[in-house]
PDB file of N, CA and C in Angstrom:
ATOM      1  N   UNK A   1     -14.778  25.164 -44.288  1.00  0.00           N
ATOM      2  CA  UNK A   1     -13.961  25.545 -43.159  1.00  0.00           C
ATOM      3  C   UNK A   1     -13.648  24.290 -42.335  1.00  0.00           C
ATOM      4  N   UNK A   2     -12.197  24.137 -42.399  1.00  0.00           N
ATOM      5  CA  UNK A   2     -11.966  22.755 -41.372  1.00  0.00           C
ATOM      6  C   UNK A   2     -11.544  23.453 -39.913  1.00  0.00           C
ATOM      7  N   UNK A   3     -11.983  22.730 -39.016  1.00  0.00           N
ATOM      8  CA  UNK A   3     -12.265  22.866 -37.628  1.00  0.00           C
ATOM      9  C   UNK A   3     -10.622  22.106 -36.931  1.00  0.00           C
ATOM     10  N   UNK A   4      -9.816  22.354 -36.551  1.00  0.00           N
ATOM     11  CA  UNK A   4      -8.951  22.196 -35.572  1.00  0.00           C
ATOM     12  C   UNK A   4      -8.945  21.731 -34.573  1.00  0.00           C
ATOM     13  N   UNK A   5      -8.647  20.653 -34.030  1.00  0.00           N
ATOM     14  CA  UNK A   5      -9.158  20.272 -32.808  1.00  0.00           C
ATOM     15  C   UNK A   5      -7.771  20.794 -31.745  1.00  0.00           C
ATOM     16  N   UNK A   6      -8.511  20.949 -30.149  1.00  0.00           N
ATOM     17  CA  UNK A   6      -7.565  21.991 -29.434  1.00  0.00           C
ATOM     18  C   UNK A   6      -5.966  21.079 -29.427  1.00  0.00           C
ATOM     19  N   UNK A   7      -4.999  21.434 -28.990  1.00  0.00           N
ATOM     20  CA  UNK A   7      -3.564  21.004 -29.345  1.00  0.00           C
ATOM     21  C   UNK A   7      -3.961  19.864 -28.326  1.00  0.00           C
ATOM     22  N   UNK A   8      -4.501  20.013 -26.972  1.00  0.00           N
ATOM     23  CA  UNK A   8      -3.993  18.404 -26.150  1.00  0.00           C
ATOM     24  C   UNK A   8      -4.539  17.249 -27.083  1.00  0.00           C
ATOM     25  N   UNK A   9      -5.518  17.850 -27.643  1.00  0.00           N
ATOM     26  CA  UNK A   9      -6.174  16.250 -28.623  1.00  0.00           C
ATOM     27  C   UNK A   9      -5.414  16.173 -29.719  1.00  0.00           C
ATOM     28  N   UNK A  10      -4.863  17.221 -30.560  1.00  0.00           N
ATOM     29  CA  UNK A  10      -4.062  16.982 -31.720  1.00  0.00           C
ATOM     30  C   UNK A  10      -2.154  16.293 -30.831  1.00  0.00           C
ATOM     31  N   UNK A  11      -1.584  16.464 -29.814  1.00  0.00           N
ATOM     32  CA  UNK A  11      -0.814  15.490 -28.786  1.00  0.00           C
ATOM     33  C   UNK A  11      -1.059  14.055 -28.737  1.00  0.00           C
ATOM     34  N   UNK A  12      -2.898  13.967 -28.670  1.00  0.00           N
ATOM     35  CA  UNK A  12      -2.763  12.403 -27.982  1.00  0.00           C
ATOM     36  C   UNK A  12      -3.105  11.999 -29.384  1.00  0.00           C
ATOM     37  N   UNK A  13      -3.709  12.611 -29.906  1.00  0.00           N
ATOM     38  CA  UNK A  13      -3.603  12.148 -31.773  1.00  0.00           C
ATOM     39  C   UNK A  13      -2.493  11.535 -31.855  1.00  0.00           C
ATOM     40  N   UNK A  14      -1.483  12.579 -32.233  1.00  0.00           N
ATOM     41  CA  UNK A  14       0.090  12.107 -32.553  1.00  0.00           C
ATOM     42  C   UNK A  14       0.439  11.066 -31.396  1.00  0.00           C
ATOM     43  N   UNK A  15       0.613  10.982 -30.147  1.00  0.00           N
ATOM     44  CA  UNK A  15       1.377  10.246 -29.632  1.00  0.00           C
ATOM     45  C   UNK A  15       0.460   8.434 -29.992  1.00  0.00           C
ATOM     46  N   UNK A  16      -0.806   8.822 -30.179  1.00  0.00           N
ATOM     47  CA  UNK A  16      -1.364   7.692 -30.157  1.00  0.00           C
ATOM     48  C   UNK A  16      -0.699   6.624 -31.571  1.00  0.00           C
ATOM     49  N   UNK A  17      -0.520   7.627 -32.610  1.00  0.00           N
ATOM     50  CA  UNK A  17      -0.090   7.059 -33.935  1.00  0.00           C
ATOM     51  C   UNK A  17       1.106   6.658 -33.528  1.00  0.00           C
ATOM     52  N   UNK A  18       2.125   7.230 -33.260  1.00  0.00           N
ATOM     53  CA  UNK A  18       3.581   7.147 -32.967  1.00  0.00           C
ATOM     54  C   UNK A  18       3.503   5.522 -32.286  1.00  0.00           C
ATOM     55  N   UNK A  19       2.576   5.453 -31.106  1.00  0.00           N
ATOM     56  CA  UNK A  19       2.923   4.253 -30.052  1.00  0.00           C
ATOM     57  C   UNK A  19       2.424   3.096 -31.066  1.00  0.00           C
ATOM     58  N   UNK A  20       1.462   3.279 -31.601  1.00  0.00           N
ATOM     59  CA  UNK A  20       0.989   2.036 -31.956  1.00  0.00           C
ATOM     60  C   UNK A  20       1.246   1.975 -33.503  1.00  0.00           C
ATOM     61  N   UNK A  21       1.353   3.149 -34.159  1.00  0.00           N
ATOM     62  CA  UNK A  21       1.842   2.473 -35.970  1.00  0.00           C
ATOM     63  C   UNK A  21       3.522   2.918 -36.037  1.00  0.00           C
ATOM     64  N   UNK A  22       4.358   3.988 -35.483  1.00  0.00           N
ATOM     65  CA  UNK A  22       5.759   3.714 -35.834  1.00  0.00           C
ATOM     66  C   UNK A  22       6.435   3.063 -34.901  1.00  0.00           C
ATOM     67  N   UNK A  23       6.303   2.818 -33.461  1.00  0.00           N
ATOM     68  CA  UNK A  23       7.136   2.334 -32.437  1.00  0.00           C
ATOM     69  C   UNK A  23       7.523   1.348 -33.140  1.00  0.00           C
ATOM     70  N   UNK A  24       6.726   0.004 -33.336  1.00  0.00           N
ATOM     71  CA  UNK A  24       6.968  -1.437 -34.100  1.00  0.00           C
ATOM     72  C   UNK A  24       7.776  -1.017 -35.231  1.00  0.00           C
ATOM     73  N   UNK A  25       8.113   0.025 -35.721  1.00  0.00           N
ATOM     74  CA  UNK A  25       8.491   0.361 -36.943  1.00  0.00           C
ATOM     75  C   UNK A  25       9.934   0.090 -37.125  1.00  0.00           C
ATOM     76  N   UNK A  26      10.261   0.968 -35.849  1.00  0.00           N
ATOM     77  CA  UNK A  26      11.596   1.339 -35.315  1.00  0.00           C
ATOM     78  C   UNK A  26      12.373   0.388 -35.289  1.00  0.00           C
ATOM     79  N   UNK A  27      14.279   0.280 -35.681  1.00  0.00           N
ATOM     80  CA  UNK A  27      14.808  -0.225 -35.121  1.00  0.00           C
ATOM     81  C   UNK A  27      15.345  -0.548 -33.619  1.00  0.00           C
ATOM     82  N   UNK A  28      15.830  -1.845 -33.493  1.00  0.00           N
ATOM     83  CA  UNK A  28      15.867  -1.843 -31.716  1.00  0.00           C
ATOM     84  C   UNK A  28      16.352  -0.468 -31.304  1.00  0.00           C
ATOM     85  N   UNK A  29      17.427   0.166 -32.036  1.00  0.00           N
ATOM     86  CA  UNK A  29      18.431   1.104 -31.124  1.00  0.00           C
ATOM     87  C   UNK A  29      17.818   2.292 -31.033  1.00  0.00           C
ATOM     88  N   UNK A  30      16.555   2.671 -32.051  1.00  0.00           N
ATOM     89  CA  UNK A  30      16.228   3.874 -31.971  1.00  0.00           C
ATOM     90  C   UNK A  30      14.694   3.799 -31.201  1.00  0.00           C
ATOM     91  N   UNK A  31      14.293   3.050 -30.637  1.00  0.00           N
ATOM     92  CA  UNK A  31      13.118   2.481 -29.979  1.00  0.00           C
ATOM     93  C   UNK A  31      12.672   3.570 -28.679  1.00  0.00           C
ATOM     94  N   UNK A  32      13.715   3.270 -28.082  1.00  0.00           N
ATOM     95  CA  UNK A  32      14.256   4.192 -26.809  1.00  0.00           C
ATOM     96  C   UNK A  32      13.555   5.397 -26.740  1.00  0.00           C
ATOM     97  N   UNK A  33      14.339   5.601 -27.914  1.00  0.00           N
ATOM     98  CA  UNK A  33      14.077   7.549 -28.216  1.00  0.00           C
ATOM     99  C   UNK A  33      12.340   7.394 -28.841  1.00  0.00           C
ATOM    100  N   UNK A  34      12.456   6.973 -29.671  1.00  0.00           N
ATOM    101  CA  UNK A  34      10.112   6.723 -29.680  1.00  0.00           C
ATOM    102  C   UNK A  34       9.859   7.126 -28.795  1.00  0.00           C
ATOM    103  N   UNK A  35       9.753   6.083 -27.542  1.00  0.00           N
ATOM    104  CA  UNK A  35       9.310   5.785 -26.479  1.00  0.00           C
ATOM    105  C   UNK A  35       9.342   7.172 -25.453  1.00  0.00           C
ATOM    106  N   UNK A  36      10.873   8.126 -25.704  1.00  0.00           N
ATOM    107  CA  UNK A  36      10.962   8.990 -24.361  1.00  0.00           C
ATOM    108  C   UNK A  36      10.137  10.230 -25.668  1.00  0.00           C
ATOM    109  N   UNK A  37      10.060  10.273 -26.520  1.00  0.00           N
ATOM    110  CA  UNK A  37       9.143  11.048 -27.444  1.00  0.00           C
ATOM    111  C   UNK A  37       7.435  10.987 -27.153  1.00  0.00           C
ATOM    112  N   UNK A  38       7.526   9.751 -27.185  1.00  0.00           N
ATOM    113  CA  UNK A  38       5.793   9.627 -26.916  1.00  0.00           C
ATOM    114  C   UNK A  38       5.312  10.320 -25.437  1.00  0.00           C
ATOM    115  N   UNK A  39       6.429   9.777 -24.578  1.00  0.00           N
ATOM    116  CA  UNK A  39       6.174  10.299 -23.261  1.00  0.00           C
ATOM    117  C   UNK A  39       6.292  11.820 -22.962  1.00  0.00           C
ATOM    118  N   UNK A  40       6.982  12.449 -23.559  1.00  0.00           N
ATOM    119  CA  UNK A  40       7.378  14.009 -23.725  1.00  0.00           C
ATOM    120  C   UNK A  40       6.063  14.618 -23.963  1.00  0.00           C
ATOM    121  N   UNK A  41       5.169  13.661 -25.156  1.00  0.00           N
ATOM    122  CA  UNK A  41       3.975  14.208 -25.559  1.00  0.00           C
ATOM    123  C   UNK A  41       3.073  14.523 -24.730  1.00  0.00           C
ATOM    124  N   UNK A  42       3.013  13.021 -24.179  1.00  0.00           N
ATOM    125  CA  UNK A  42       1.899  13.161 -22.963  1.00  0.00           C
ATOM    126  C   UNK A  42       1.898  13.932 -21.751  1.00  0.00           C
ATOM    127  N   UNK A  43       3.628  14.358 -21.518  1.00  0.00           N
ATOM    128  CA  UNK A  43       3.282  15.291 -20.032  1.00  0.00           C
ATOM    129  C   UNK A  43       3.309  16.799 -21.062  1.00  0.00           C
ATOM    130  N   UNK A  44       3.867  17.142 -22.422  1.00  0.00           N
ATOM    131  CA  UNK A  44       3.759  18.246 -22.640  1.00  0.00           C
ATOM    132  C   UNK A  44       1.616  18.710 -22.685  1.00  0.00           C
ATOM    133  N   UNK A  45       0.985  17.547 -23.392  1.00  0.00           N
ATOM    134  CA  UNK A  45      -0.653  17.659 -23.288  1.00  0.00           C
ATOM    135  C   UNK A  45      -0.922  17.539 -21.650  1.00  0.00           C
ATOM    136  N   UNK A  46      -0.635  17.164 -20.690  1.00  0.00           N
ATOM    137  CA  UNK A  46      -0.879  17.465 -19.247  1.00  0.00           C
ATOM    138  C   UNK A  46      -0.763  18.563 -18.924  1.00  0.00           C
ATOM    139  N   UNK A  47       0.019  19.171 -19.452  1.00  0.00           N
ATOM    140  CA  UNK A  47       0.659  20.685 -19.150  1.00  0.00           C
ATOM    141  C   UNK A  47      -0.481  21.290 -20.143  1.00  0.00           C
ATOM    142  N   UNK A  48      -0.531  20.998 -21.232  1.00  0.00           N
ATOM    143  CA  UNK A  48      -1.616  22.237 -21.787  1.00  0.00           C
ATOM    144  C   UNK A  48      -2.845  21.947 -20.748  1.00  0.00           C
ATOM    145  N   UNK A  49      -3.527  20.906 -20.512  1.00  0.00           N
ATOM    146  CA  UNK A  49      -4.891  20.501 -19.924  1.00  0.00           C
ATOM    147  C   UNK A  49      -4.652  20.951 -18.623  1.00  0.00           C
ATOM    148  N   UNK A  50      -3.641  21.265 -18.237  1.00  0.00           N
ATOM    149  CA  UNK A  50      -3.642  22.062 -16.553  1.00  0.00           C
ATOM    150  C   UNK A  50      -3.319  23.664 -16.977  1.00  0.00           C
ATOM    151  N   UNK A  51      -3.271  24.353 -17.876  1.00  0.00           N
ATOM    152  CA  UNK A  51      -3.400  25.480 -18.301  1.00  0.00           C
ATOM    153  C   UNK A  51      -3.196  26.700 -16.851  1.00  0.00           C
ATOM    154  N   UNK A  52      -4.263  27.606 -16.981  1.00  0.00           N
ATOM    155  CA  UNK A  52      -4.246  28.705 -16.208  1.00  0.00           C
ATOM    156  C   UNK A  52      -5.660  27.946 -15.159  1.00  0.00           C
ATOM    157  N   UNK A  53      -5.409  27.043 -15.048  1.00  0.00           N
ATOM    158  CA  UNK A  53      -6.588  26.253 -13.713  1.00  0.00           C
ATOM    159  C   UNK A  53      -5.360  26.092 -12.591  1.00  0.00           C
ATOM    160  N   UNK A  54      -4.143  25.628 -12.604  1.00  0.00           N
ATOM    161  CA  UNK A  54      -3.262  25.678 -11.539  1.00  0.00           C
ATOM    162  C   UNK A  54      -2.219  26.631 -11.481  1.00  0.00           C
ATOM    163  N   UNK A  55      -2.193  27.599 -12.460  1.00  0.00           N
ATOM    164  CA  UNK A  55      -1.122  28.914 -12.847  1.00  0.00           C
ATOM    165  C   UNK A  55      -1.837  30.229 -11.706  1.00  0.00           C
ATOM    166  N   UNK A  56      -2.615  30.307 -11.898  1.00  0.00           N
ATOM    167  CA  UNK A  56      -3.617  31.470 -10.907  1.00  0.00           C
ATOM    168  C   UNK A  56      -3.727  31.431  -9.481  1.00  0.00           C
ATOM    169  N   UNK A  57      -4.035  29.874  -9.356  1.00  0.00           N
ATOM    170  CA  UNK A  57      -4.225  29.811  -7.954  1.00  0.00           C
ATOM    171  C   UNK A  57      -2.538  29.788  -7.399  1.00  0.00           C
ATOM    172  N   UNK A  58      -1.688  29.590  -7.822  1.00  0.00           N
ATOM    173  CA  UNK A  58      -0.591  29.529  -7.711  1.00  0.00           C
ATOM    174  C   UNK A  58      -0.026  30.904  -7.374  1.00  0.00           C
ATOM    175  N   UNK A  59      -0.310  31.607  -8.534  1.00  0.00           N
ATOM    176  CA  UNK A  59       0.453  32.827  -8.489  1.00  0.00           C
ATOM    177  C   UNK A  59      -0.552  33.805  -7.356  1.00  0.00           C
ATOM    178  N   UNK A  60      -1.569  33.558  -6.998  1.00  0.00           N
ATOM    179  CA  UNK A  60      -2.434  33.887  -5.896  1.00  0.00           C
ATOM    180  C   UNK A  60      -1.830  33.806  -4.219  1.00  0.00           C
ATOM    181  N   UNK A  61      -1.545  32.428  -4.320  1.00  0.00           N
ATOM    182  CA  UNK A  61      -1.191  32.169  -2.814  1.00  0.00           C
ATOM    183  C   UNK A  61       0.690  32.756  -2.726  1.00  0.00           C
ATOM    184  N   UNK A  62       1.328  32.006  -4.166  1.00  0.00           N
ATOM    185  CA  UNK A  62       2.944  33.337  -3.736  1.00  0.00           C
ATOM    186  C   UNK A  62       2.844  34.862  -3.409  1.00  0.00           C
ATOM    187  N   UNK A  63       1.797  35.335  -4.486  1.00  0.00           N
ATOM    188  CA  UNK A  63       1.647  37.085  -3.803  1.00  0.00           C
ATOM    189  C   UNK A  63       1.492  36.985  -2.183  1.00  0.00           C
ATOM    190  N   UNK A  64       0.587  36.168  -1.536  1.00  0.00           N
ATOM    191  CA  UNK A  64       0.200  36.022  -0.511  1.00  0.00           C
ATOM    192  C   UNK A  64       1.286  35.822   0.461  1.00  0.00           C
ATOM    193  N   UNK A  65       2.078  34.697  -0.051  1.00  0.00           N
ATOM    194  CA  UNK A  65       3.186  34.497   0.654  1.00  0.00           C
ATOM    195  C   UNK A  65       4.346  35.992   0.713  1.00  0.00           C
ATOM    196  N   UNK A  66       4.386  36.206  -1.047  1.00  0.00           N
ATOM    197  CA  UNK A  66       5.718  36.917  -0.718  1.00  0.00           C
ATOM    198  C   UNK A  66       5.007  38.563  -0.541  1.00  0.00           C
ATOM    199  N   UNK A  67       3.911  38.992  -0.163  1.00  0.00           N
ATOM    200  CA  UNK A  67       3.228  40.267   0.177  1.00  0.00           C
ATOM    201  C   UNK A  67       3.921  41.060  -1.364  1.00  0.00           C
ATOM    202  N   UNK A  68       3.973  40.796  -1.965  1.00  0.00           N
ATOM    203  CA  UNK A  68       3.883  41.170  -3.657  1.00  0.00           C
ATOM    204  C   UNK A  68       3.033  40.791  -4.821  1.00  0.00           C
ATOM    205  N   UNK A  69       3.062  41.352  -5.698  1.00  0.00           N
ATOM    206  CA  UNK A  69       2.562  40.787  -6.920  1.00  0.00           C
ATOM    207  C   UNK A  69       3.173  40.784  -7.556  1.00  0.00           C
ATOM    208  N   UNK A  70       2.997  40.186  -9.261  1.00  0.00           N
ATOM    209  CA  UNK A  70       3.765  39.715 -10.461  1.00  0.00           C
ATOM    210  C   UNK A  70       3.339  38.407 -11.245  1.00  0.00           C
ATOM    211  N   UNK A  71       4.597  38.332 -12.092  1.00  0.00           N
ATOM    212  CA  UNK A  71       3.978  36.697 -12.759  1.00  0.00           C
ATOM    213  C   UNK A  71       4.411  35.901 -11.890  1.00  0.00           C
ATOM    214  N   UNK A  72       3.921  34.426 -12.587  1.00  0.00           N
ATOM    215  CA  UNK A  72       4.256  33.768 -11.725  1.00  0.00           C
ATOM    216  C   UNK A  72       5.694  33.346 -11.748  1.00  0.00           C
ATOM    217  N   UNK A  73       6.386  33.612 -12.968  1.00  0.00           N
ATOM    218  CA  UNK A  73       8.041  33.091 -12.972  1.00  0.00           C
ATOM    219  C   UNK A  73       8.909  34.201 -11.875  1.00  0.00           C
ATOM    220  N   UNK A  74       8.455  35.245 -11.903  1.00  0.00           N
ATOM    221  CA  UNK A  74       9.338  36.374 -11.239  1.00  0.00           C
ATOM    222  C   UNK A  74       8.680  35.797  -9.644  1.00  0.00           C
ATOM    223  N   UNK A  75       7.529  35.127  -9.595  1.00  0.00           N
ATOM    224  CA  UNK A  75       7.256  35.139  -8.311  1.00  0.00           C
ATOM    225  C   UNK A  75       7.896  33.731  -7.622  1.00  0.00           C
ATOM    226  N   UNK A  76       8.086  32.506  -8.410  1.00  0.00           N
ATOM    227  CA  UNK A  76       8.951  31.669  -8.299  1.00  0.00           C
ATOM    228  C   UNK A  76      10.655  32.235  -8.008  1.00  0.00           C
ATOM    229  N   UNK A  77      11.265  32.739  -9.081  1.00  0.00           N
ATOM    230  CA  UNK A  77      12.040  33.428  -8.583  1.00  0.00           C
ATOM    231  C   UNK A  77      12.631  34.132  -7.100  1.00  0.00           C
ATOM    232  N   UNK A  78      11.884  35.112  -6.912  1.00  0.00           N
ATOM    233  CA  UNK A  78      11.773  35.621  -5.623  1.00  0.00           C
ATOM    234  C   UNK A  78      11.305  34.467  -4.498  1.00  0.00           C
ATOM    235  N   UNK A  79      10.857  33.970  -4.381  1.00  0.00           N
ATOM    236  CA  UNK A  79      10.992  32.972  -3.677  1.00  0.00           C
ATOM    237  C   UNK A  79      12.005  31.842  -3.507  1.00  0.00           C
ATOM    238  N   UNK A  80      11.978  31.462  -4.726  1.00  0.00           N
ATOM    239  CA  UNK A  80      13.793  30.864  -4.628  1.00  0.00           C
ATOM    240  C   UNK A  80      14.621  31.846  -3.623  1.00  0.00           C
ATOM    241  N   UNK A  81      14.815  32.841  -4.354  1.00  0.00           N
ATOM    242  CA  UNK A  81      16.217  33.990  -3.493  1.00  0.00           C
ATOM    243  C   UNK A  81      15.561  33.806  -1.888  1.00  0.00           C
ATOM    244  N   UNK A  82      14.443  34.398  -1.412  1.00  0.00           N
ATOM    245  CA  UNK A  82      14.336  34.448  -0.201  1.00  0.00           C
ATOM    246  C   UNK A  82      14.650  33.486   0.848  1.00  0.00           C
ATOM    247  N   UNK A  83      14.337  31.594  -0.170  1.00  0.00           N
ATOM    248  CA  UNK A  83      14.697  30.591   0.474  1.00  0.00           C
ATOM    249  C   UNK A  83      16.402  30.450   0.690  1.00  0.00           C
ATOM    250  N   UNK A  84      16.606  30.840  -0.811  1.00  0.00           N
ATOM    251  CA  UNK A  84      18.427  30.705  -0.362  1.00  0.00           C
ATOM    252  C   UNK A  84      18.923  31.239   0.438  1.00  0.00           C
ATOM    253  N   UNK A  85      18.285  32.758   0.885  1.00  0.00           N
ATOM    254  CA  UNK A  85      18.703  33.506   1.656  1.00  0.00           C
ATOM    255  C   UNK A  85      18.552  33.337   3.274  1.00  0.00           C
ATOM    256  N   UNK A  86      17.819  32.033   3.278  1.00  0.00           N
ATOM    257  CA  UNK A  86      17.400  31.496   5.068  1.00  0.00           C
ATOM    258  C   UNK A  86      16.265  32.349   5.439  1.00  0.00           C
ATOM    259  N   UNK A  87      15.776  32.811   4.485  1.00  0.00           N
ATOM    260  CA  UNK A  87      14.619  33.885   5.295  1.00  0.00           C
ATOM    261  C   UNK A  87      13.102  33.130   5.800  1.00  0.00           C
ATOM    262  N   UNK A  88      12.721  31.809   5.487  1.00  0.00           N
ATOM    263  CA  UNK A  88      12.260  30.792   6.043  1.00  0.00           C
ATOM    264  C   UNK A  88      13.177  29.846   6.821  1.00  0.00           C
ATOM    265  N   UNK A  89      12.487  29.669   7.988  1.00  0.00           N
ATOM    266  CA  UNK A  89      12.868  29.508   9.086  1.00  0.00           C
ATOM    267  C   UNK A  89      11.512  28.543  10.004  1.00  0.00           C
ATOM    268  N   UNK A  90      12.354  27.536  10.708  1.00  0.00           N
ATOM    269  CA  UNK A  90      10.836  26.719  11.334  1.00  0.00           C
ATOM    270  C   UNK A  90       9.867  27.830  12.448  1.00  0.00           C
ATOM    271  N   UNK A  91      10.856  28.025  12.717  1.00  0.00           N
ATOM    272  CA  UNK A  91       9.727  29.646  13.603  1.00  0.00           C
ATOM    273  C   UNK A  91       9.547  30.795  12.990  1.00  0.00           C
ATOM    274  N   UNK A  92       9.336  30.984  11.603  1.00  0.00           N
ATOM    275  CA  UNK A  92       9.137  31.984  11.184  1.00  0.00           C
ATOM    276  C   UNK A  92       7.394  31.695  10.927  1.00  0.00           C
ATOM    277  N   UNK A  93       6.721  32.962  10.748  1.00  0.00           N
ATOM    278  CA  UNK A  93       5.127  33.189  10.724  1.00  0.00           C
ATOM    279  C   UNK A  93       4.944  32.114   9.623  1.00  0.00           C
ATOM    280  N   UNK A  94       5.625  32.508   8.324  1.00  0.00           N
ATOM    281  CA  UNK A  94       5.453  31.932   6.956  1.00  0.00           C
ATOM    282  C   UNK A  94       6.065  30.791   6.997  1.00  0.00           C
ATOM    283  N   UNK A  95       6.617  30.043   7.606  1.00  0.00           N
ATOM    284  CA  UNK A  95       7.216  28.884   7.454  1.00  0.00           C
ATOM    285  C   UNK A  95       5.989  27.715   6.918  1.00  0.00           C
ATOM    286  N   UNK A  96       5.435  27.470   7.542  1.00  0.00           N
ATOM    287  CA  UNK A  96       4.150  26.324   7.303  1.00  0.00           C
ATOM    288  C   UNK A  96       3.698  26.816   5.595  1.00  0.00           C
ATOM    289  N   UNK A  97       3.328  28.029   5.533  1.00  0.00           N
ATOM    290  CA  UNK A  97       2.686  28.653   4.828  1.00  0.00           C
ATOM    291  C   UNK A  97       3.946  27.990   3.084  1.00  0.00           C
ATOM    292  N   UNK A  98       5.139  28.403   3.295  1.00  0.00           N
ATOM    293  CA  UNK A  98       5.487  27.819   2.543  1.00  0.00           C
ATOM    294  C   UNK A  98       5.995  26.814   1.728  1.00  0.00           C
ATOM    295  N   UNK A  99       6.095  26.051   3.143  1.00  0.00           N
ATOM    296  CA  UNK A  99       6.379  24.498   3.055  1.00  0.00           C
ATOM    297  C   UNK A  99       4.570  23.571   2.599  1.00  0.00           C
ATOM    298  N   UNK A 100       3.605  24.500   2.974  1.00  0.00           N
ATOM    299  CA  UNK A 100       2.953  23.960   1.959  1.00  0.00           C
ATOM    300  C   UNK A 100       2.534  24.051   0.873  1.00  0.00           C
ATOM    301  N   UNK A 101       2.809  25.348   0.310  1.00  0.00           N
ATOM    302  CA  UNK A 101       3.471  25.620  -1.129  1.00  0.00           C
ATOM    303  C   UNK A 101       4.070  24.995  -2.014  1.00  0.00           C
ATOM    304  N   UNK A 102       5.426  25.085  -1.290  1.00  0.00           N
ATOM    305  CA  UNK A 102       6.808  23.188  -1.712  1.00  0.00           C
ATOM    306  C   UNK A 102       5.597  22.299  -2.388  1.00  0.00           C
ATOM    307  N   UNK A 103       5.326  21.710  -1.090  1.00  0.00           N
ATOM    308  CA  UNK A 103       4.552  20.490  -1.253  1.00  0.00           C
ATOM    309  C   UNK A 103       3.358  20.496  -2.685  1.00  0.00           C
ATOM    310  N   UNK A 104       2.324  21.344  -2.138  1.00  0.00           N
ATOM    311  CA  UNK A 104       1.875  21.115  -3.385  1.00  0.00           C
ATOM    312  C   UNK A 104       2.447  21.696  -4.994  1.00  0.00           C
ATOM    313  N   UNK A 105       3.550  22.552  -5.078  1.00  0.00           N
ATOM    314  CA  UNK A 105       4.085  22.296  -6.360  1.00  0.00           C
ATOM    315  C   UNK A 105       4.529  21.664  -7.152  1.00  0.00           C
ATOM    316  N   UNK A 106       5.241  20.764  -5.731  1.00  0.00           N
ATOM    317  CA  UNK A 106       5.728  19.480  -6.363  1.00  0.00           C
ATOM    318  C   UNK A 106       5.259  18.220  -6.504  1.00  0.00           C
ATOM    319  N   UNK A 107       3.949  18.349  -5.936  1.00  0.00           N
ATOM    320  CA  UNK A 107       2.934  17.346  -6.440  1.00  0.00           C
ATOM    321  C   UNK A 107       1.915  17.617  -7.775  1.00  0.00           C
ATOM    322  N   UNK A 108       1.887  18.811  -7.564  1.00  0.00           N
ATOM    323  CA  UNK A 108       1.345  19.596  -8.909  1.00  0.00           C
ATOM    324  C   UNK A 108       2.326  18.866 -10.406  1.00  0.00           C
ATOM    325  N   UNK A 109       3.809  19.193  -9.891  1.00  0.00           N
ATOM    326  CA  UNK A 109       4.763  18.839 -11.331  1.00  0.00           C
ATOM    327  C   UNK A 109       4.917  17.531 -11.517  1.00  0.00           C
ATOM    328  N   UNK A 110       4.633  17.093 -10.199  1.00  0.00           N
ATOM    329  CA  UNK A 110       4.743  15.045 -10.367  1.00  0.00           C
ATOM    330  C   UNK A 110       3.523  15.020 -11.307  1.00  0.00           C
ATOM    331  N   UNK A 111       2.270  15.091 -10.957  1.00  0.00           N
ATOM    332  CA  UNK A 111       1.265  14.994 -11.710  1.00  0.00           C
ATOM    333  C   UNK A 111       1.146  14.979 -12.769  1.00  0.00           C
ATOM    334  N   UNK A 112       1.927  15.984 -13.345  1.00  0.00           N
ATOM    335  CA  UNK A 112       2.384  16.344 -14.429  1.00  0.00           C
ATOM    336  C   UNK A 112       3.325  15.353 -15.450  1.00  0.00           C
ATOM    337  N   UNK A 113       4.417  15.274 -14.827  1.00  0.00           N
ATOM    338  CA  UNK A 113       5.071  15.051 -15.119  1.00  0.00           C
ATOM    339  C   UNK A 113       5.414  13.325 -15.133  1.00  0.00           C
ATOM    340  N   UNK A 114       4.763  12.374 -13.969  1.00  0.00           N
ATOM    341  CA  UNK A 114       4.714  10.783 -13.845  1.00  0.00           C
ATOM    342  C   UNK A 114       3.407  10.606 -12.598  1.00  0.00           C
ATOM    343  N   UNK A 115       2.077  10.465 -13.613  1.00  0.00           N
ATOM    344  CA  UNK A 115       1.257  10.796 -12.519  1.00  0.00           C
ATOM    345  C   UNK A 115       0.956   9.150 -11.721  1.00  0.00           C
ATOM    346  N   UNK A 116       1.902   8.400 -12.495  1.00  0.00           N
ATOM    347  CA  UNK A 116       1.153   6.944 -12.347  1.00  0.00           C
ATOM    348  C   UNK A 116       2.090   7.044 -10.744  1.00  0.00           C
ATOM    349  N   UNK A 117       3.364   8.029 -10.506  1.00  0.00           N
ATOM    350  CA  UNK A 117       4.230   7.665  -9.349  1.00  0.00           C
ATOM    351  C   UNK A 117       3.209   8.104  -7.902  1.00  0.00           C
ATOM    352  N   UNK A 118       2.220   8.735  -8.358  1.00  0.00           N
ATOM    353  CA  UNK A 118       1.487   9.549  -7.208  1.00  0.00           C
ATOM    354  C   UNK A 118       0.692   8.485  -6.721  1.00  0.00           C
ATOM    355  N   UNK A 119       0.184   7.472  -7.416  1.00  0.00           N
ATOM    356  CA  UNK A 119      -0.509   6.314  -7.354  1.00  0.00           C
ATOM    357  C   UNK A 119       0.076   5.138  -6.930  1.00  0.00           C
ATOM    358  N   UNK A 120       1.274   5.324  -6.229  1.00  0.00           N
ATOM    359  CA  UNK A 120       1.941   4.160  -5.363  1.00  0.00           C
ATOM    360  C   UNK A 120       1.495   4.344  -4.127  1.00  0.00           C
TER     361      UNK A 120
END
């Protein structure tokens, strides 16, 4: 019986081979594309390794916010509409409440997504 190792390690497997035995491989013009490949890898394995550890608490504090439940895409959603709709407001109760929401989602997806930028 061969054993599988979980997908973020079979990711940095592959991206590790890619950077260091085909990148050099590559011609100049197709180098580029390696390069935004390897990187794809690494925030798609960030994303598995942040799993349902930042999905829960997430979809926890929107119920909270939007006094509903659901997933978390329908709850993103609904929140979008309510924002388009001006229904946050600097004097509204929830205002703070969801502007620090904003904030940490989108430090959540930086993380994710270019964590070295969080480190400036």
């Amino acid at each position: 019986m061969t054993l599988v190792p979980p997908g973020s390690d079979l990711l940095d497997i592959a991206r590790k081979e890619l950077r260091e035995l085909l990148l050099g491989e590559l011609p100049p013009e197709k180098r580029y594309a390696g390069l935004m490949i390897a990187n794809a890898m690494a925030i798609a394995r960030r994303e598995l390794l942040a799993g349902e550890t930042t999905s829960a608490p997430e979809r926890e504090q929107l119920s909270e916010i939007l006094g509903m439940e659901g997933d978390l895409e329908a709850l993103r959603t609904e929140l979008a509409k309510q924002i388009r709709a001006g229904r946050y407001k600097p004097e509204d109760e929830d205002y703070d409440k969801v502007t620090r929401h904003l904030q940490e989602a989108a430090t959540h997806a930086l993380a994710t997504s270019n964590p070295r930028y969080l480190k400036r």
